[in-house]
PDB file of N, CA and C in Angstrom:
ATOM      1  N   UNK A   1      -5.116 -61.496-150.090  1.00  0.00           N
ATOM      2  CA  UNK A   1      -5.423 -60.198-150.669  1.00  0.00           C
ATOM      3  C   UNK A   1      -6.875 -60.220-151.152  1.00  0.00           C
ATOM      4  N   UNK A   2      -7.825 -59.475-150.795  1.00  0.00           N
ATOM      5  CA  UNK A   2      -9.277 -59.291-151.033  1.00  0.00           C
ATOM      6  C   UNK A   2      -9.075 -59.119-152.774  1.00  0.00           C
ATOM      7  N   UNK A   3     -10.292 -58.864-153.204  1.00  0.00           N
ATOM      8  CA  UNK A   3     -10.449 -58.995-154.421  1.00  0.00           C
ATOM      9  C   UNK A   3     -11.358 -57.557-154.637  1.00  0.00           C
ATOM     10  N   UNK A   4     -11.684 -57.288-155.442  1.00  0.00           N
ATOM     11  CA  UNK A   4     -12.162 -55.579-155.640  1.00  0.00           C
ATOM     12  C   UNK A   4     -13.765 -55.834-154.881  1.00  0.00           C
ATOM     13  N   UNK A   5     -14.320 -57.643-155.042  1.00  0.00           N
ATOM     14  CA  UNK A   5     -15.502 -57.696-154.661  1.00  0.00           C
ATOM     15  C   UNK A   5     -15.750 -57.089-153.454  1.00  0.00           C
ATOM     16  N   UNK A   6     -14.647 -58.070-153.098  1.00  0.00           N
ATOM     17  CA  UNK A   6     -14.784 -57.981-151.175  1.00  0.00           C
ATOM     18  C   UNK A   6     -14.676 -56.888-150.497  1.00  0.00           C
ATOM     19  N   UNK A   7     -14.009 -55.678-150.853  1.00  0.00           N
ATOM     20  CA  UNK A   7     -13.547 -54.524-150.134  1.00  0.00           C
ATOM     21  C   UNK A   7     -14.896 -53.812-149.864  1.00  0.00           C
ATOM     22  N   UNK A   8     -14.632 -53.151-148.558  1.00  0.00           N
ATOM     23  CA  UNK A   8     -15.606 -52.014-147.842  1.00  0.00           C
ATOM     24  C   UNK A   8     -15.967 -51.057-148.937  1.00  0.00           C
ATOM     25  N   UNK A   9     -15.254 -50.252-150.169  1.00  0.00           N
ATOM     26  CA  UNK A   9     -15.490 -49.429-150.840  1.00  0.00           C
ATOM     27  C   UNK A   9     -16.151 -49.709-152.166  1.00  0.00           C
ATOM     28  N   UNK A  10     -16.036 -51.419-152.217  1.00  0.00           N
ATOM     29  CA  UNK A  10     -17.031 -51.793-153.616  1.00  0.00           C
ATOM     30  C   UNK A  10     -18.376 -51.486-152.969  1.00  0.00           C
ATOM     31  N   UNK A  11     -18.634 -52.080-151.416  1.00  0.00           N
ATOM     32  CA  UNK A  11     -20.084 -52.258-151.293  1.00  0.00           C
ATOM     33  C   UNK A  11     -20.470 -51.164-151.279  1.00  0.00           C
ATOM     34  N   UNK A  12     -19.695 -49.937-150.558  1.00  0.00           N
ATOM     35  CA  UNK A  12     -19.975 -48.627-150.078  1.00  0.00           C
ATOM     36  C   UNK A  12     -20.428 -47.977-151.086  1.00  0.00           C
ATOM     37  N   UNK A  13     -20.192 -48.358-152.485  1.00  0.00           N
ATOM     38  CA  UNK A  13     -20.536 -47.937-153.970  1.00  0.00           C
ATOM     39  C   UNK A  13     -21.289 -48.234-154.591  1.00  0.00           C
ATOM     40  N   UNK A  14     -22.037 -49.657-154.081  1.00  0.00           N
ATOM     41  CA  UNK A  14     -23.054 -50.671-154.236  1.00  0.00           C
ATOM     42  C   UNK A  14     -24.429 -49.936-153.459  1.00  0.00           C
ATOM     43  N   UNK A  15     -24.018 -49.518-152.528  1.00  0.00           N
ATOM     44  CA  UNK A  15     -25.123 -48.551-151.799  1.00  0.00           C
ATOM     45  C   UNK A  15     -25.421 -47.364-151.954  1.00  0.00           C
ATOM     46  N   UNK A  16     -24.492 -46.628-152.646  1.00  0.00           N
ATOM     47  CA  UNK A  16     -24.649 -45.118-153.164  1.00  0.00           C
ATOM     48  C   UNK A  16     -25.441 -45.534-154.224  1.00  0.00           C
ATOM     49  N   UNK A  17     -24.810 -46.193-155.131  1.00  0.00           N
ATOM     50  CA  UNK A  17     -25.681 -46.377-156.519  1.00  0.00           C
ATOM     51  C   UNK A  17     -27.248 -46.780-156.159  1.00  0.00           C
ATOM     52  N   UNK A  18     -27.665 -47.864-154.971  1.00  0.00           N
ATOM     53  CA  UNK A  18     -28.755 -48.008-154.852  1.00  0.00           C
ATOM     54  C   UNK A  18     -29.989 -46.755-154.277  1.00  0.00           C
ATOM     55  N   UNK A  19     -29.343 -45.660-153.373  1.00  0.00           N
ATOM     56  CA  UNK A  19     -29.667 -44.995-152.829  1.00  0.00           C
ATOM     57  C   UNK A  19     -30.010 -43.843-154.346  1.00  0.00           C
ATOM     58  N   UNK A  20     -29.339 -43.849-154.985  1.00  0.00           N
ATOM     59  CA  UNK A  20     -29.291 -42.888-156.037  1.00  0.00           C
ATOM     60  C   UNK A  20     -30.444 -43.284-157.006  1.00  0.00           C
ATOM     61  N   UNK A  21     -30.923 -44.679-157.555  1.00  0.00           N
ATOM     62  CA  UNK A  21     -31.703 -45.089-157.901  1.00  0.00           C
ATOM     63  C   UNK A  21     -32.922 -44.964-157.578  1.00  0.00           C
ATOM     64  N   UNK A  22     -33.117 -44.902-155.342  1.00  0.00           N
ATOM     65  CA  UNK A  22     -34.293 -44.829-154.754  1.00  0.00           C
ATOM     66  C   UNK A  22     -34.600 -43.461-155.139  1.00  0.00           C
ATOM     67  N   UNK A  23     -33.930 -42.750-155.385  1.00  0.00           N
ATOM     68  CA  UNK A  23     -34.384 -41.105-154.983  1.00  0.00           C
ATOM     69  C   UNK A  23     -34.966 -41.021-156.187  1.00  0.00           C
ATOM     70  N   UNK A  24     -35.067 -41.755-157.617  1.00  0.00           N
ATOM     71  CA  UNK A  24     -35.702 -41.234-158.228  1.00  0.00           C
ATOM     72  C   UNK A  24     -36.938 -42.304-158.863  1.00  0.00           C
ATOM     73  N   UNK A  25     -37.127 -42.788-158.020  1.00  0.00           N
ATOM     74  CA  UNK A  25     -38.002 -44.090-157.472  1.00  0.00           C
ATOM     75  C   UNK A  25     -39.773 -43.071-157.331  1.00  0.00           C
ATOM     76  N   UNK A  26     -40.835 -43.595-157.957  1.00  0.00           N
ATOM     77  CA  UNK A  26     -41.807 -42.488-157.467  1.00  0.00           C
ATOM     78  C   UNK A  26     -42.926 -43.699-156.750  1.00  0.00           C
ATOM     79  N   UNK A  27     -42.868 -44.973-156.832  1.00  0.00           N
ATOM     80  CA  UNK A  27     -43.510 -46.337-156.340  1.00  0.00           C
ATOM     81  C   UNK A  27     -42.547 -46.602-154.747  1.00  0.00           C
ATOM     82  N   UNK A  28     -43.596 -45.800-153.958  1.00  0.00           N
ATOM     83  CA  UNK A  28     -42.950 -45.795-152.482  1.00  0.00           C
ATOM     84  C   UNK A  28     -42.677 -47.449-152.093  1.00  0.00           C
ATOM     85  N   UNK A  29     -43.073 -48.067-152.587  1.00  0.00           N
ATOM     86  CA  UNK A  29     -42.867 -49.948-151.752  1.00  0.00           C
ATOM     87  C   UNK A  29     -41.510 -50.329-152.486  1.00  0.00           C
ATOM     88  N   UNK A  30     -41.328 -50.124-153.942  1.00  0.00           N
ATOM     89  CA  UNK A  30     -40.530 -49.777-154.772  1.00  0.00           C
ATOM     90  C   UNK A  30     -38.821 -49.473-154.414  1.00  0.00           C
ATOM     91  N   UNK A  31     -39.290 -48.095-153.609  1.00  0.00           N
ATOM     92  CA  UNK A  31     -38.289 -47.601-153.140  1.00  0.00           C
ATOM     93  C   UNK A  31     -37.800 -47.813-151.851  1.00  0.00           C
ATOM     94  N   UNK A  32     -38.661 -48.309-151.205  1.00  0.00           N
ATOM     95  CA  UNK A  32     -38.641 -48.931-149.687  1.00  0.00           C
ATOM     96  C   UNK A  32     -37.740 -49.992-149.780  1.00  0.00           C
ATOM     97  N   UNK A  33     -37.790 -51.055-151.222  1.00  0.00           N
ATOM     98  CA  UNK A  33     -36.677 -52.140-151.200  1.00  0.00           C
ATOM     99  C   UNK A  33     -35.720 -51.690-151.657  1.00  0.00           C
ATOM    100  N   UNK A  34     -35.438 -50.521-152.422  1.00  0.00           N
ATOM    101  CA  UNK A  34     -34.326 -50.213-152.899  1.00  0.00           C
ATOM    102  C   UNK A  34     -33.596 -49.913-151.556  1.00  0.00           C
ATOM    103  N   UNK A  35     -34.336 -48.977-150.596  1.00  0.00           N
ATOM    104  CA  UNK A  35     -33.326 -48.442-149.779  1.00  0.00           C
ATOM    105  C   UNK A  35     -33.079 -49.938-148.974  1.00  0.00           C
ATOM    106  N   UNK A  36     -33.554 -50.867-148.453  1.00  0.00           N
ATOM    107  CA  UNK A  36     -33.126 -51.834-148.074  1.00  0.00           C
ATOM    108  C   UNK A  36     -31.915 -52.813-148.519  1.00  0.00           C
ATOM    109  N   UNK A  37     -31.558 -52.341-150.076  1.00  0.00           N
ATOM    110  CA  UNK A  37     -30.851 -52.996-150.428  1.00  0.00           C
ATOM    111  C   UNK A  37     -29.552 -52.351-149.778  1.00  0.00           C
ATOM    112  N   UNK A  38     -30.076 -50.731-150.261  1.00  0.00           N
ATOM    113  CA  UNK A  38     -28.466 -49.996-149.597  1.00  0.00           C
ATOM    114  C   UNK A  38     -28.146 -50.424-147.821  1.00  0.00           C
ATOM    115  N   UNK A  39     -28.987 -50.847-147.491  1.00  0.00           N
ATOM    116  CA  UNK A  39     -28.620 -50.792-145.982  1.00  0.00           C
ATOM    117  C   UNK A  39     -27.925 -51.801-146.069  1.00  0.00           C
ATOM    118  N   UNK A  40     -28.701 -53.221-146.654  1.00  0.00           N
ATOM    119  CA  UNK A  40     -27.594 -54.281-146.274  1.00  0.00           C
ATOM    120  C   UNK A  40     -26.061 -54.093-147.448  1.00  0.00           C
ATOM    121  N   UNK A  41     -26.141 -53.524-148.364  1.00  0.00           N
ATOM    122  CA  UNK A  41     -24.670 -53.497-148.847  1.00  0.00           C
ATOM    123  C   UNK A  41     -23.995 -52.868-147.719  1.00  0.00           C
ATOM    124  N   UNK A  42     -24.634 -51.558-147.274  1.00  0.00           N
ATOM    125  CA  UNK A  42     -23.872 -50.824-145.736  1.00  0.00           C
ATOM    126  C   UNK A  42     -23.430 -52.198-144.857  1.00  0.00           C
ATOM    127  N   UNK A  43     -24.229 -52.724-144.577  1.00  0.00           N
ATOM    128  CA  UNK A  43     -23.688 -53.914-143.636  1.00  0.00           C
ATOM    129  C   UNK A  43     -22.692 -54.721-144.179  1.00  0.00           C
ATOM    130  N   UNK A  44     -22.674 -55.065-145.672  1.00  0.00           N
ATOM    131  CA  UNK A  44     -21.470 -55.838-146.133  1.00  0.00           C
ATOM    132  C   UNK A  44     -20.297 -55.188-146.429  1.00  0.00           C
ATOM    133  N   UNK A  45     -20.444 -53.754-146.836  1.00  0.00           N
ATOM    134  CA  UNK A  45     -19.108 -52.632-146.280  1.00  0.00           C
ATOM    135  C   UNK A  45     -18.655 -52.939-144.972  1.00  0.00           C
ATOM    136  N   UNK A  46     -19.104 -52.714-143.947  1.00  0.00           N
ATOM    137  CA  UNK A  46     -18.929 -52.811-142.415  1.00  0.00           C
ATOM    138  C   UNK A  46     -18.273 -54.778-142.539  1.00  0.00           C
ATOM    139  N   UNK A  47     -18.684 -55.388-142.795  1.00  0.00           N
ATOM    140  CA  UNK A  47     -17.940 -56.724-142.622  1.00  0.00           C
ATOM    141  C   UNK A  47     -17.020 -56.773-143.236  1.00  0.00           C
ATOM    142  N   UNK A  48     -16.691 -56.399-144.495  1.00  0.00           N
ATOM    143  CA  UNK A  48     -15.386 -56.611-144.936  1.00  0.00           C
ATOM    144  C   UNK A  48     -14.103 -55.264-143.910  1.00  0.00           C
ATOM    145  N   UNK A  49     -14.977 -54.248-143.870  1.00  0.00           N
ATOM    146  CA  UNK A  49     -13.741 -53.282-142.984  1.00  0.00           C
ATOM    147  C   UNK A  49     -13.725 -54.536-141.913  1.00  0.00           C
ATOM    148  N   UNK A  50     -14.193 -54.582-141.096  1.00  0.00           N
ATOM    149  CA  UNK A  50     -13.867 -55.790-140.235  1.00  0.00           C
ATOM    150  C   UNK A  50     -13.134 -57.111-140.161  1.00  0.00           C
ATOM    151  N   UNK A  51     -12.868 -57.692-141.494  1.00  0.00           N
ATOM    152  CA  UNK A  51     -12.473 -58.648-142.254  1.00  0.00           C
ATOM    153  C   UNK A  51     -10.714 -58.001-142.289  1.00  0.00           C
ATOM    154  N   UNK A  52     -11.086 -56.976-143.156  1.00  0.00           N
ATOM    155  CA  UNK A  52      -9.617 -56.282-143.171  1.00  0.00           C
ATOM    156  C   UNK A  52      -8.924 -56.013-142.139  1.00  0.00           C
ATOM    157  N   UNK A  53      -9.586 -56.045-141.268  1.00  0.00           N
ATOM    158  CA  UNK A  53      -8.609 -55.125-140.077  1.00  0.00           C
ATOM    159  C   UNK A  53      -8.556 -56.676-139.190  1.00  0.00           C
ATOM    160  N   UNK A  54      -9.053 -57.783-139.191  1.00  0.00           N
ATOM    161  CA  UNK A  54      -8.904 -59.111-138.511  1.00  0.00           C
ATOM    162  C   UNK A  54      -9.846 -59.105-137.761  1.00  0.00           C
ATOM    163  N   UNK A  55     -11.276 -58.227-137.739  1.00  0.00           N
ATOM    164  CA  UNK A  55     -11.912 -58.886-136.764  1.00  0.00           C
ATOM    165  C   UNK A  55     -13.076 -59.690-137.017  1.00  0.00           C
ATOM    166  N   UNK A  56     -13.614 -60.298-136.538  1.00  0.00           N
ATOM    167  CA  UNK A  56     -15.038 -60.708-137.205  1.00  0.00           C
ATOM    168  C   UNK A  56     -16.488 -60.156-136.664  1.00  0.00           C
ATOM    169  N   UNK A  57     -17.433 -60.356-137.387  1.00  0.00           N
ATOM    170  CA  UNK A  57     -18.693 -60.348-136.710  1.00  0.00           C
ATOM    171  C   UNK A  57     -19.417 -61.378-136.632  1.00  0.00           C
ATOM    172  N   UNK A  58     -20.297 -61.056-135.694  1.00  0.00           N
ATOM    173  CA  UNK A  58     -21.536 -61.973-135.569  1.00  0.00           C
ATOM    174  C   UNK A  58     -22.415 -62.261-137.180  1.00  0.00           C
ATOM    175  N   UNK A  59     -22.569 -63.778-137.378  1.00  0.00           N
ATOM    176  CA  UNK A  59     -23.622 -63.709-138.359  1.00  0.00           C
ATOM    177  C   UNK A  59     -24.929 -62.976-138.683  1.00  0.00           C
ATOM    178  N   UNK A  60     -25.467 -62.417-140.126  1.00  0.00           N
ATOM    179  CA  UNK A  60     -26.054 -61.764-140.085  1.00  0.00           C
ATOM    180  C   UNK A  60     -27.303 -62.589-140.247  1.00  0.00           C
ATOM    181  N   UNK A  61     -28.571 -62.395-139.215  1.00  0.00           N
ATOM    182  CA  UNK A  61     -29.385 -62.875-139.393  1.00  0.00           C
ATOM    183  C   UNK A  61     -31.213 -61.923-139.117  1.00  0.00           C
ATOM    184  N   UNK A  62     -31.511 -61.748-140.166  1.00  0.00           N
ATOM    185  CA  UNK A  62     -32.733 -61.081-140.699  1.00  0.00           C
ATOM    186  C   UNK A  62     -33.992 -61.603-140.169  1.00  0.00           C
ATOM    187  N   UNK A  63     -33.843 -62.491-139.463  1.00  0.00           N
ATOM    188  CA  UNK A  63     -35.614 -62.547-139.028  1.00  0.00           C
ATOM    189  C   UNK A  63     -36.675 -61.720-139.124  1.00  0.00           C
ATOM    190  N   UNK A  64     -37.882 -61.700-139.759  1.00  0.00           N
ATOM    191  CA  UNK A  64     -38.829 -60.675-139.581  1.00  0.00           C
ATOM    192  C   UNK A  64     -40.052 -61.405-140.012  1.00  0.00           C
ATOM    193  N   UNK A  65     -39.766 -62.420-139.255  1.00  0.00           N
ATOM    194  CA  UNK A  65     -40.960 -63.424-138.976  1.00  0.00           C
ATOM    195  C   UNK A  65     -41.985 -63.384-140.161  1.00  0.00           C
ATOM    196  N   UNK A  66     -41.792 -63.474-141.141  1.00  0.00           N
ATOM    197  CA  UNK A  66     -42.007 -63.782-142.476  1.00  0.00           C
ATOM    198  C   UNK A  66     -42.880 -64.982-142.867  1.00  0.00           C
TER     199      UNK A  66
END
Protein backbone atom coordinates (compact mmCIF):
# COMPACT_ATOMS: atom_id res chain seq x y z
CA UNK A 1 0.00 0.00 0.00
CA UNK A 2 1.70 3.41 -1.14
CA UNK A 3 1.97 5.90 1.44
CA UNK A 4 0.31 9.52 0.89
CA UNK A 5 4.12 10.33 -0.30
CA UNK A 6 4.14 8.12 -3.11
CA UNK A 7 0.76 8.65 -4.80
CA UNK A 8 0.27 10.48 -8.30
CA UNK A 9 -2.01 13.11 -6.43
CA UNK A 10 0.59 14.16 -3.63
CA UNK A 11 3.04 15.07 -6.48
CA UNK A 12 0.24 16.42 -8.73
CA UNK A 13 -0.21 18.91 -5.64
CA UNK A 14 3.47 19.35 -5.27
CA UNK A 15 3.30 20.91 -8.77
CA UNK A 16 0.25 23.03 -8.53
CA UNK A 17 1.64 24.57 -5.43
CA UNK A 18 4.95 25.15 -7.32
CA UNK A 19 3.34 26.54 -10.39
CA UNK A 20 1.24 28.83 -8.10
CA UNK A 21 4.33 30.18 -6.44
CA UNK A 22 5.98 30.79 -10.12
CA UNK A 23 3.14 32.97 -11.17
CA UNK A 24 3.84 35.28 -8.62
CA UNK A 25 7.55 35.04 -9.05
CA UNK A 26 8.71 38.63 -10.74
CA UNK A 27 12.84 37.27 -11.00
CA UNK A 28 12.34 35.46 -14.46
CA UNK A 29 15.55 32.83 -13.72
CA UNK A 30 13.73 32.58 -10.37
CA UNK A 31 10.76 31.44 -11.87
CA UNK A 32 12.25 29.45 -14.63
CA UNK A 33 13.39 26.97 -11.63
CA UNK A 34 10.30 27.08 -10.03
CA UNK A 35 8.52 25.95 -13.10
CA UNK A 36 11.14 23.22 -13.45
CA UNK A 37 10.44 22.00 -10.27
CA UNK A 38 6.68 21.55 -11.28
CA UNK A 39 7.65 19.64 -14.30
CA UNK A 40 9.68 17.14 -12.58
CA UNK A 41 7.05 16.60 -9.65
CA UNK A 42 4.70 16.11 -13.07
CA UNK A 43 7.13 13.38 -13.88
CA UNK A 44 7.04 11.85 -10.34
CA UNK A 45 3.07 11.96 -10.55
CA UNK A 46 3.37 10.03 -13.90
CA UNK A 47 5.76 7.30 -12.13
CA UNK A 48 3.90 6.55 -9.32
CA UNK A 49 0.43 6.31 -11.66
CA UNK A 50 2.64 3.84 -13.34
CA UNK A 51 3.83 2.18 -10.17
CA UNK A 52 0.14 1.82 -9.26
CA UNK A 53 -1.17 0.36 -12.11
CA UNK A 54 2.21 -2.28 -12.29
CA UNK A 55 4.05 -0.77 -14.84
CA UNK A 56 7.40 0.67 -14.79
CA UNK A 57 9.46 3.27 -16.46
CA UNK A 58 12.58 3.92 -17.81
CA UNK A 59 15.04 5.70 -15.37
CA UNK A 60 14.94 9.26 -15.20
CA UNK A 61 17.95 10.73 -16.46
CA UNK A 62 18.57 14.68 -16.90
CA UNK A 63 21.64 15.21 -18.78
CA UNK A 64 22.18 18.77 -19.87
CA UNK A 65 25.69 18.54 -20.16
CA UNK A 66 26.38 20.64 -17.23
Amino acid sequence: MPTAFGTPEHWRERARKARAIASHMHDLQARCCMLEFAERHEKSARRAAAKLAGRTLPPIHEDKGD
